[in-house]
C-alpha atoms as a PDB file:
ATOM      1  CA  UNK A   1      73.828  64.493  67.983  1.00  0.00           C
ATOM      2  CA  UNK A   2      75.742  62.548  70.902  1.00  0.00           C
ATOM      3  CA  UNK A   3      79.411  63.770  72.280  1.00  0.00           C
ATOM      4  CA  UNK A   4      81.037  61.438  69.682  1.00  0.00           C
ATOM      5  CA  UNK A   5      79.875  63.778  66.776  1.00  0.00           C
ATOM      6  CA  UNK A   6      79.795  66.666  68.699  1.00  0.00           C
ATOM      7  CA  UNK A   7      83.663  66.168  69.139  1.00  0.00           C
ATOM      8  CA  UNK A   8      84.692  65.422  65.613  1.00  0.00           C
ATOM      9  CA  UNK A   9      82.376  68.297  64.545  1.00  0.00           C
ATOM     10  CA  UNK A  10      84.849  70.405  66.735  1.00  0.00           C
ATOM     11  CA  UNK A  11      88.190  68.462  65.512  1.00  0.00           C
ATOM     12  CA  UNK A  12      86.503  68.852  61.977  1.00  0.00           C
ATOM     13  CA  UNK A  13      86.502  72.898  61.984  1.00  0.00           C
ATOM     14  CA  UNK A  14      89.213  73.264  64.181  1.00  0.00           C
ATOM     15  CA  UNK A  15      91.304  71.556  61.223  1.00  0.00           C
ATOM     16  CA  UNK A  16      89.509  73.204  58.499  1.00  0.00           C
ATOM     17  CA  UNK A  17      90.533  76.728  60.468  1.00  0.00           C
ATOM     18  CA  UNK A  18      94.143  75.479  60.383  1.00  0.00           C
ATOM     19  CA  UNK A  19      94.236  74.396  57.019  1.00  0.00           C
ATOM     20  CA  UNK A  20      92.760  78.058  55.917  1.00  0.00           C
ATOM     21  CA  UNK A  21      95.323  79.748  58.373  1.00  0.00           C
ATOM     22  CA  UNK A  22      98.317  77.907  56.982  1.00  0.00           C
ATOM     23  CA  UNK A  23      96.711  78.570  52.874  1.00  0.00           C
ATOM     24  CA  UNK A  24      96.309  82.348  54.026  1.00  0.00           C
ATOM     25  CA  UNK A  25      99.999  82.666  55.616  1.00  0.00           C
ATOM     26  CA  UNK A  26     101.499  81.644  52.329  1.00  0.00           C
ATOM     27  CA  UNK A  27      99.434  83.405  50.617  1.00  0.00           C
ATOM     28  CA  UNK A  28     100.348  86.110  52.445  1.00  0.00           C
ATOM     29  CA  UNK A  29     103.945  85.654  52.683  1.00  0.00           C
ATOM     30  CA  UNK A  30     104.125  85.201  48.467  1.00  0.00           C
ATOM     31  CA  UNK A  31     102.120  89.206  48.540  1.00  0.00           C
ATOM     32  CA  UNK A  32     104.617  90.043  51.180  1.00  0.00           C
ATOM     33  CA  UNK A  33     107.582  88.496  49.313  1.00  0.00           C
ATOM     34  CA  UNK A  34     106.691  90.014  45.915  1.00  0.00           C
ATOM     35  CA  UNK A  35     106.123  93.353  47.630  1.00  0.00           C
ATOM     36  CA  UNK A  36     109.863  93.578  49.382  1.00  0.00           C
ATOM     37  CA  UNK A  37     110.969  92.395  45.963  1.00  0.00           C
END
């Protein structure tokens, strides 16, 4: 494994974190929502 890979290996979870932030925040927020409602 040289630096290339090791780098996109990073950028490659760091945007699959983000992705299952931003899913979990509107998931979240549609709970929240439905809950005030």
């Amino acid at each position: 494994m040289n630096v290339k890979d090791k780098v996109r290996f990073r950028l490659y979870v760091f945007g699959y974190c983000e992705v299952i932030k931003y899913f979990v925040r509107i998931k979240y927020k549609q709970v929240f929502w439905v809950v005030s409602v």
